[in-house]
C-alpha atoms as a PDB file:
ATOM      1  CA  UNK A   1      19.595  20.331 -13.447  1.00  0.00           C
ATOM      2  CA  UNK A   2      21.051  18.619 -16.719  1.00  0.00           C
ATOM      3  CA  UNK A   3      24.549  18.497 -17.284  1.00  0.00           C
ATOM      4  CA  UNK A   4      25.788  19.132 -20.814  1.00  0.00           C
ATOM      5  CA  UNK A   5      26.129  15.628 -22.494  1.00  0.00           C
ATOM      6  CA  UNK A   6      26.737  13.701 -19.023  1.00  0.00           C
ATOM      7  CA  UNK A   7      22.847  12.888 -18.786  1.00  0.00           C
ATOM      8  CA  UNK A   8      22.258  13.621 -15.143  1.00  0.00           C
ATOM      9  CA  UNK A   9      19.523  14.937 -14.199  1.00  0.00           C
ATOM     10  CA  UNK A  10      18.052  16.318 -10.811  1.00  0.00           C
ATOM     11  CA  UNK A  11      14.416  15.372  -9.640  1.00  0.00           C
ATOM     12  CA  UNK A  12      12.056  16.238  -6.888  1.00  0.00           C
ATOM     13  CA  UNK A  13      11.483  13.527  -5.086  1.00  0.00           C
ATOM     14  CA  UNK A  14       8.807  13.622  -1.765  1.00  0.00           C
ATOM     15  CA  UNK A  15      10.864  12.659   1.188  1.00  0.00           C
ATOM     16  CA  UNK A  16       7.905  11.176   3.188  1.00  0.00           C
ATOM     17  CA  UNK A  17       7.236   8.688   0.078  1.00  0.00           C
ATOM     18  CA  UNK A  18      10.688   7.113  -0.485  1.00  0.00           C
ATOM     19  CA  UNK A  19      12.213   7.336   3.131  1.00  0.00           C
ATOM     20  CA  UNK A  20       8.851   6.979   5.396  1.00  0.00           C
ATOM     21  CA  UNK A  21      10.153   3.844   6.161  1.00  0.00           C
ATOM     22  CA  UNK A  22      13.187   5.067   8.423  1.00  0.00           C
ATOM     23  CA  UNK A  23       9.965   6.904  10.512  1.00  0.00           C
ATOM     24  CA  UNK A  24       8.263   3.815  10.909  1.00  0.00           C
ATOM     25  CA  UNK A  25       5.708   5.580   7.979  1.00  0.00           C
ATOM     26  CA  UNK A  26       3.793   3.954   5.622  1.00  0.00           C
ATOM     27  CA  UNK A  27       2.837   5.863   3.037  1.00  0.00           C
ATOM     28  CA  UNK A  28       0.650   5.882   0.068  1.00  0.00           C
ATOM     29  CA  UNK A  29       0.128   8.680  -2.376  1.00  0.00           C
ATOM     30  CA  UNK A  30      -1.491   7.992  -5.513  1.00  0.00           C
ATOM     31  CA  UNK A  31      -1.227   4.482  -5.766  1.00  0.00           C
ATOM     32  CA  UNK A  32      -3.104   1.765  -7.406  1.00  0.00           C
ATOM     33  CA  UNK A  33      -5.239  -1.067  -5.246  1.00  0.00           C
ATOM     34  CA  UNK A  34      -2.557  -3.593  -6.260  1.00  0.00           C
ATOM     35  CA  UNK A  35       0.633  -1.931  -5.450  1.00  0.00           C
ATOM     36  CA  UNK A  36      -1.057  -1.104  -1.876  1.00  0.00           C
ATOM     37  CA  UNK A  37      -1.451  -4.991  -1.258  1.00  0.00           C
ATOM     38  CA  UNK A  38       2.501  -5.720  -3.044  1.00  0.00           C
ATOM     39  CA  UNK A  39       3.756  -2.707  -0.347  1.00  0.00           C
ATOM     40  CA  UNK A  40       1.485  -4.121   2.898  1.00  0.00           C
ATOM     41  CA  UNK A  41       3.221  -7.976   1.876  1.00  0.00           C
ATOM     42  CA  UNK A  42       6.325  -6.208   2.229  1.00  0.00           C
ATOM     43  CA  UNK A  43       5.394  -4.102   5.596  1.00  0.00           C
ATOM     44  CA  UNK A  44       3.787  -6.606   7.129  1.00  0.00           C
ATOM     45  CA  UNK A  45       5.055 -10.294   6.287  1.00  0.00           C
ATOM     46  CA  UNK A  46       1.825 -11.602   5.504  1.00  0.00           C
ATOM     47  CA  UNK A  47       0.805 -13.277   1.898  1.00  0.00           C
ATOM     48  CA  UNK A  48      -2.412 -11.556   0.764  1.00  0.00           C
ATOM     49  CA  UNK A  49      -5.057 -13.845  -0.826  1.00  0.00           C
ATOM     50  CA  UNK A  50      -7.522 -11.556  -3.084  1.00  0.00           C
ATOM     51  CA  UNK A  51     -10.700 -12.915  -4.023  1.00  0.00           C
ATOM     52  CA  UNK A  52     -11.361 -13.020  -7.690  1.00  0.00           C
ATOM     53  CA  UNK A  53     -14.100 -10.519  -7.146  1.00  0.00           C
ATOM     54  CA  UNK A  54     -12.437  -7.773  -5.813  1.00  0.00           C
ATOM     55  CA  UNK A  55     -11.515  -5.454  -8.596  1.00  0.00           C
ATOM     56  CA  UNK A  56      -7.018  -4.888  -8.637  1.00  0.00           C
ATOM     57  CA  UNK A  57      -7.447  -2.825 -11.494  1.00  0.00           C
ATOM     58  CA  UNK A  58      -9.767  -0.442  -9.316  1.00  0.00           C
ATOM     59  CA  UNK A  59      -8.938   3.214 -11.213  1.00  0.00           C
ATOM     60  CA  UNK A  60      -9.407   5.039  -7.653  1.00  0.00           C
ATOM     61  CA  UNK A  61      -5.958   5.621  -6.151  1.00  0.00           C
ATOM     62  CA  UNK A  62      -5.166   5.270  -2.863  1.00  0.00           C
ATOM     63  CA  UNK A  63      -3.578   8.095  -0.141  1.00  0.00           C
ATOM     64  CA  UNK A  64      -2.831   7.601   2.617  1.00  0.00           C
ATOM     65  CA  UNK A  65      -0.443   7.941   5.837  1.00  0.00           C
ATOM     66  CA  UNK A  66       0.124   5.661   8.724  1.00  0.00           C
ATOM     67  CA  UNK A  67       2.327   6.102  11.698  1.00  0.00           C
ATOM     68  CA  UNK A  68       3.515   3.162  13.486  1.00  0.00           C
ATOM     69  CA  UNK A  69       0.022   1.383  13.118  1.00  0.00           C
ATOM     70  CA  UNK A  70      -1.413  -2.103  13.125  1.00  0.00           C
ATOM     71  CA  UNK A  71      -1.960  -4.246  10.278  1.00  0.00           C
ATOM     72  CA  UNK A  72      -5.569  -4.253  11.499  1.00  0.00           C
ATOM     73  CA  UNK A  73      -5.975  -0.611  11.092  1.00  0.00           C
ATOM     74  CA  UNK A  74      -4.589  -0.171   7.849  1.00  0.00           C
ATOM     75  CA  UNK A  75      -6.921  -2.459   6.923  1.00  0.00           C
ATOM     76  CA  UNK A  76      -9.300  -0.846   8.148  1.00  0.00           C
ATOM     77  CA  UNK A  77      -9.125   2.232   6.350  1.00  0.00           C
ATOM     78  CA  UNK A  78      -8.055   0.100   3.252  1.00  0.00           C
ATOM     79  CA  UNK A  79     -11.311  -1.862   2.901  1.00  0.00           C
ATOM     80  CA  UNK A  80     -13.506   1.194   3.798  1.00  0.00           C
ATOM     81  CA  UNK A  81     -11.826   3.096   0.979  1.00  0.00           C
ATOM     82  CA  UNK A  82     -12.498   0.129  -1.843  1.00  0.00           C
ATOM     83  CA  UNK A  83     -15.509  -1.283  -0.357  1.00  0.00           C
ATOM     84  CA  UNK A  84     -14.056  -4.597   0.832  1.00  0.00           C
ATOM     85  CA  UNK A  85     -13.689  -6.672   3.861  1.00  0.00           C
ATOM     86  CA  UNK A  86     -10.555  -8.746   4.952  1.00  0.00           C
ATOM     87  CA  UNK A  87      -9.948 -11.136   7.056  1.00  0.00           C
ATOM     88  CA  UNK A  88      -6.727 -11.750   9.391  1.00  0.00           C
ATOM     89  CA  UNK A  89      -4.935 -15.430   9.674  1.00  0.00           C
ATOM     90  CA  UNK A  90      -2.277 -14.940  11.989  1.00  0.00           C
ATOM     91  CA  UNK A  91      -1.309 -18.216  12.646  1.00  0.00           C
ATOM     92  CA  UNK A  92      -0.254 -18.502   9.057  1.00  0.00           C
ATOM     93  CA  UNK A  93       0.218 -15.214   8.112  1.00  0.00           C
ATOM     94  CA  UNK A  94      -2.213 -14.773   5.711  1.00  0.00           C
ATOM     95  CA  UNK A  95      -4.975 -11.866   4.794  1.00  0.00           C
ATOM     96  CA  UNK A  96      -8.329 -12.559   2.997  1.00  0.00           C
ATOM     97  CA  UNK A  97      -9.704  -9.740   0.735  1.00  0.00           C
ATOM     98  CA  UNK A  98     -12.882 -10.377  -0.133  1.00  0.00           C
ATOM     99  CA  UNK A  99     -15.811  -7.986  -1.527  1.00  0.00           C
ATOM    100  CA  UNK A 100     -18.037  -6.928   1.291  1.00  0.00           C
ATOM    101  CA  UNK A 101     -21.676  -8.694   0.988  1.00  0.00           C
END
């Protein structure tokens, strides 16, 4: 809905995307390697380190839905999705993406 010369504007918008969060829902649809690592930062408190040969620019998007989980098992199905491995430092809050050998 536009309103004559005001500029508003109504958009869809998917619920389970922008407010997932209030569920305790992460949720992907669509979204590139990078912003997946810049959102699981944010989820998660821990500083990613990427190795230089693991591709950010990957053109396969991501989808995916996770209720309450671990950072482990994101991970999980993260690195089985992109063909990487990680690696977990708790003690200083770090992950290690690395390309799987």
């Amino acid at each position: 809905l536009e309103a004559e010369n005001k500029g508003l504007r109504k958009n869809r918008v998917d619920y389970e995307q922008v407010f997932g969060w209030v569920d305790n829902r992460l949720v992907f649809k669509d979204e590139s390697l990078d912003h997946v690592i810049y959102q699981l930062e944010r989820w998660f408190g821990f500083q990613f380190e990427i190795d230089d040969r693991v591709n950010l620019a990957d053109p396969k998007d991501y989808n995916a839905v996770f209720d309450n989980q671990s950072l482990e098992s994101v991970l999980e199905n993260l690195c089985y999705s992109y063909e990487i491995a990680y690696k977990i430092d708790v003690k200083h809050k770090k992950v290690m993406l690395m390309k799987e050998q």
